[in-house]
C-alpha atoms as a PDB file:
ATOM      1  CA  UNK A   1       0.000   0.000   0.000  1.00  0.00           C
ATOM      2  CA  UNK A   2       2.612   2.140   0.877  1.00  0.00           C
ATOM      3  CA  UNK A   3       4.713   2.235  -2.233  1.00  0.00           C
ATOM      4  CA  UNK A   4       0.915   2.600  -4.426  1.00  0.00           C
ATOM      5  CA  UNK A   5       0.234   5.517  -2.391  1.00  0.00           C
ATOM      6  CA  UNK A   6       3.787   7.444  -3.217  1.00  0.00           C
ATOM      7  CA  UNK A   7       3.100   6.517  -7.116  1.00  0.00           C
ATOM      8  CA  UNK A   8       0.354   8.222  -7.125  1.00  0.00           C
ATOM      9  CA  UNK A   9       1.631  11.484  -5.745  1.00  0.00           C
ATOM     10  CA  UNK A  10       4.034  11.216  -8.184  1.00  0.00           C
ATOM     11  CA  UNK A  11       4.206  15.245 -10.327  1.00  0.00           C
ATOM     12  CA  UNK A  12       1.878  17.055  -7.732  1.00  0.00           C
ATOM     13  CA  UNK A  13       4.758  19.618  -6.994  1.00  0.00           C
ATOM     14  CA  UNK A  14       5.354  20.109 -10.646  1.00  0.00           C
ATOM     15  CA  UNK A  15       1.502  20.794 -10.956  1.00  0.00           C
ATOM     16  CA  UNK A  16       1.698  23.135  -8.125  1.00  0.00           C
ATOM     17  CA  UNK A  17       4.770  24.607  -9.358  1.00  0.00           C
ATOM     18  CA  UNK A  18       3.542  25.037 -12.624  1.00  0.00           C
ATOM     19  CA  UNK A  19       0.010  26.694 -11.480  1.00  0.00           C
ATOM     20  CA  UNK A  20       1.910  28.985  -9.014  1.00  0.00           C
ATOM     21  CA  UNK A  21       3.795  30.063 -12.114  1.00  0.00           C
ATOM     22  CA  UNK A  22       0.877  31.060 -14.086  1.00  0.00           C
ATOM     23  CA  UNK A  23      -0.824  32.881 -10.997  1.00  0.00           C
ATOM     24  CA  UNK A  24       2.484  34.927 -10.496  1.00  0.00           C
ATOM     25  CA  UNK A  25       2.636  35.636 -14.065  1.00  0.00           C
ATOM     26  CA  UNK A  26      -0.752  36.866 -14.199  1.00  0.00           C
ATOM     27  CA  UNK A  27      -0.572  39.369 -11.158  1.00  0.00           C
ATOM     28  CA  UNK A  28       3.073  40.528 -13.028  1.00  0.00           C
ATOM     29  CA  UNK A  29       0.904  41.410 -16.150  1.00  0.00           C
ATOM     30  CA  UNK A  30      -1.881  43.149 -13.914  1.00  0.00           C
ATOM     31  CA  UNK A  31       0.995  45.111 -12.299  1.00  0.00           C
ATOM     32  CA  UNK A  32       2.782  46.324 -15.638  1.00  0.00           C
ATOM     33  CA  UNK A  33      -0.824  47.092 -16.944  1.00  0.00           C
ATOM     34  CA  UNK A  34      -1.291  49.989 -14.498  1.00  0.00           C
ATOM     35  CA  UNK A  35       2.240  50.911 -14.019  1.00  0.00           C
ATOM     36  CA  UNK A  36       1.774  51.831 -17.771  1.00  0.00           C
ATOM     37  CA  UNK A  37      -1.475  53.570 -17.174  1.00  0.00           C
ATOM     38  CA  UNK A  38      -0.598  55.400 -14.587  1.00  0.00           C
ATOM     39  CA  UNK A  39       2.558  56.740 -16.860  1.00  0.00           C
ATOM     40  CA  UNK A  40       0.098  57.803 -19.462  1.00  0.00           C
ATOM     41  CA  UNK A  41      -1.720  59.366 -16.846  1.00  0.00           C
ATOM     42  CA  UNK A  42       0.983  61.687 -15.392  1.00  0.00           C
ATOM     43  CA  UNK A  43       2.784  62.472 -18.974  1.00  0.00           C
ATOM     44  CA  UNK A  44      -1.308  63.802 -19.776  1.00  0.00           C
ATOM     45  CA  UNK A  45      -1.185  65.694 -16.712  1.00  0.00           C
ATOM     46  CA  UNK A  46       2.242  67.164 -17.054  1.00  0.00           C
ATOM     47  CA  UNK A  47       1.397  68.392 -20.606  1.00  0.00           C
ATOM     48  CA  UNK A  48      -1.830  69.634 -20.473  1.00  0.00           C
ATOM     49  CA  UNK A  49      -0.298  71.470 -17.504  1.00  0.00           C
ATOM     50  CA  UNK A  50       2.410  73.468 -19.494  1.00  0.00           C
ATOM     51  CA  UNK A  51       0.416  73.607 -22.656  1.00  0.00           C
ATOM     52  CA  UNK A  52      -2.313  75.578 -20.648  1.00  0.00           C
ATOM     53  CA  UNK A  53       0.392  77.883 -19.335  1.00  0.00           C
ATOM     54  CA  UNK A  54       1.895  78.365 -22.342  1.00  0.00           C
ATOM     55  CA  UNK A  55      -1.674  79.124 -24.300  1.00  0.00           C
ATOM     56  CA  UNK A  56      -2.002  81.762 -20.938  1.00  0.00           C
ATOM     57  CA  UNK A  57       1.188  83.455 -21.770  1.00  0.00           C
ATOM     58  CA  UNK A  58       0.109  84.014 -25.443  1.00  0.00           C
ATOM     59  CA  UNK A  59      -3.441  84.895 -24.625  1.00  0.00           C
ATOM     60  CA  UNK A  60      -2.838  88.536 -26.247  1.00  0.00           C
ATOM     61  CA  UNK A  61      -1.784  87.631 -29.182  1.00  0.00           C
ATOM     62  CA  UNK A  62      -5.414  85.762 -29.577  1.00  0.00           C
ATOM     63  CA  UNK A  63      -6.756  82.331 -29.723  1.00  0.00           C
ATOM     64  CA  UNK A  64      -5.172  80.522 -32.562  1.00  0.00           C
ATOM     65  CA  UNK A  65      -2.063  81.741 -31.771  1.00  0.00           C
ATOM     66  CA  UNK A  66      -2.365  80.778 -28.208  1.00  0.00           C
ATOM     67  CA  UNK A  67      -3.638  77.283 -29.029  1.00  0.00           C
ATOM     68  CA  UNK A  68      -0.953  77.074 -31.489  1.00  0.00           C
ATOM     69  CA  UNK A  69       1.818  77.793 -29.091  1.00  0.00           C
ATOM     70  CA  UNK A  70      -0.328  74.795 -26.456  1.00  0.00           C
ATOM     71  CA  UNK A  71      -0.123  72.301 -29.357  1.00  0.00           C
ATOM     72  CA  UNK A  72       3.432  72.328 -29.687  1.00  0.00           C
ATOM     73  CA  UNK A  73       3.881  72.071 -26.110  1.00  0.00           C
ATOM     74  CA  UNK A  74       1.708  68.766 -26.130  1.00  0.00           C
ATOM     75  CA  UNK A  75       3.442  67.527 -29.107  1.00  0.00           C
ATOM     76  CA  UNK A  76       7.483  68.120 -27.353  1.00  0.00           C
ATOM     77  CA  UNK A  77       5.721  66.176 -24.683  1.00  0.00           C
ATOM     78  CA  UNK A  78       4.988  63.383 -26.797  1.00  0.00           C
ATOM     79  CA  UNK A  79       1.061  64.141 -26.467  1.00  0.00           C
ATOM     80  CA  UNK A  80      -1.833  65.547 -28.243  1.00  0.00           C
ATOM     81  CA  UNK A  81      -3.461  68.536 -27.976  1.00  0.00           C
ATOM     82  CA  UNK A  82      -7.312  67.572 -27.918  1.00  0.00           C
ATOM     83  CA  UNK A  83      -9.218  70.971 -26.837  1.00  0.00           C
ATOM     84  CA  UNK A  84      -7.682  74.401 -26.398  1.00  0.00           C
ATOM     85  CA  UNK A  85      -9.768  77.710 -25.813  1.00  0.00           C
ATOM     86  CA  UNK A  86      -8.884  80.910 -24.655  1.00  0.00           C
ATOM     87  CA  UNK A  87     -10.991  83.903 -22.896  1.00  0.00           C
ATOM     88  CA  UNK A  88      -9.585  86.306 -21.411  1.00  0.00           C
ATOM     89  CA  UNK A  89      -6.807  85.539 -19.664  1.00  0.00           C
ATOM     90  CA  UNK A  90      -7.581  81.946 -19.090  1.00  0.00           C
ATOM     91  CA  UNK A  91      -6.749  79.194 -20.929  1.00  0.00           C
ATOM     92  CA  UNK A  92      -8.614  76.034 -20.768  1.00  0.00           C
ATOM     93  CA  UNK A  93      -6.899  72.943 -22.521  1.00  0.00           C
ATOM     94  CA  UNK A  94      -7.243  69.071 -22.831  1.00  0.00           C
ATOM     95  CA  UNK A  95      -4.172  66.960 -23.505  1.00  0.00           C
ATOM     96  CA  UNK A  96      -4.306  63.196 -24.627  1.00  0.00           C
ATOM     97  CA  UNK A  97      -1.493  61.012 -23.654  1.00  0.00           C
ATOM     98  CA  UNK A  98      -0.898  56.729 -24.858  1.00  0.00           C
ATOM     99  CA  UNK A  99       1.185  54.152 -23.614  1.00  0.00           C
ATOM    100  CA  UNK A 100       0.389  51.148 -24.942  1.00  0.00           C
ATOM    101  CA  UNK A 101      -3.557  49.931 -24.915  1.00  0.00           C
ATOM    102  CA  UNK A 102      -4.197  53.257 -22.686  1.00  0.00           C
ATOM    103  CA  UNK A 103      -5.194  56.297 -23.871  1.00  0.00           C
ATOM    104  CA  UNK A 104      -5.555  59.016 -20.548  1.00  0.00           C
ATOM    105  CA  UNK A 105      -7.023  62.726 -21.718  1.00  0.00           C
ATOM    106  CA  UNK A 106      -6.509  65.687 -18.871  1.00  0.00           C
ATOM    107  CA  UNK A 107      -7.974  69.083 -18.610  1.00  0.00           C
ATOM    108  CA  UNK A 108      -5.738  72.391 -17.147  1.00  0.00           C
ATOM    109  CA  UNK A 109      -6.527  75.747 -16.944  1.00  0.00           C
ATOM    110  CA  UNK A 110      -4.152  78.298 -16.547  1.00  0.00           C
ATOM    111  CA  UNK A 111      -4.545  81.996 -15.644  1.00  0.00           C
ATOM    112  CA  UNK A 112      -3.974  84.804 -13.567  1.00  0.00           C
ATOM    113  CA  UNK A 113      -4.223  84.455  -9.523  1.00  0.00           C
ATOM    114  CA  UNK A 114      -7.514  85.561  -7.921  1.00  0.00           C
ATOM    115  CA  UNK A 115      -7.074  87.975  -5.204  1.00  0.00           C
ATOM    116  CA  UNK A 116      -5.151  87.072  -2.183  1.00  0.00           C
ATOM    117  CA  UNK A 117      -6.454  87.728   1.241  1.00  0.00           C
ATOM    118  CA  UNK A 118      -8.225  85.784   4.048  1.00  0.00           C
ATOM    119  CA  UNK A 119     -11.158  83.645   2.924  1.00  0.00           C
ATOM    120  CA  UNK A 120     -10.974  83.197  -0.152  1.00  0.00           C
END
């Protein structure tokens, strides 16, 4: 009975092995899948960030030449510049941003400070 017993037994740790493998492997890929979103993320933010302050900076020149100015901020950042308007002094802009299956947009505005003072 004994030696019956340890034939059948026989492989289990490969199997186990094996199936501990393909769990590890799986959380690796889940892992890398938001590392990259959450690089897509941050480039979006960072651009749509500095193309909204550089669309603020033109804002006298007008609106196509401020938006101009936003969309080749975007595109130094490796992004695209999806919305861009101007009024006033404030600039309102959308960047887009892809690493791999992920595609992140983000909105900035950029303007003058408000007043400074207690309570507000």
């Amino acid at each position: 009975m004994r030696g019956r017993r340890a034939r059948g037994d026989r492989g289990a740790a490969t199997v186990w092995a094996v199936a501990v493998v393909v769990v590890l492997g799986v959380v690796f890929a889940g892992v890398l899948a938001m590392g990259q979103a959450v690089v897509a993320r941050h480039r979006a933010g960072g651009a749509a960030d500095l193309a909204a302050l550089a669309a603020a900076e033109e804002w006298m020149r007008g609106e196509a030449a401020a938006c101009g100015e936003a969309a080749e901020v975007a595109a130094a950042q490796d992004t695209r510049l999806v919305r861009c308007s101007v009024r006033g002094e404030v600039s309102d802009v959308t960047a887009e941003a892809g690493t791999g299956p992920y595609s992140v947009a983000v909105r900035a505005r950029a303007g003058p400070a408000g007043p400074v003072g207690r309570g507000s």
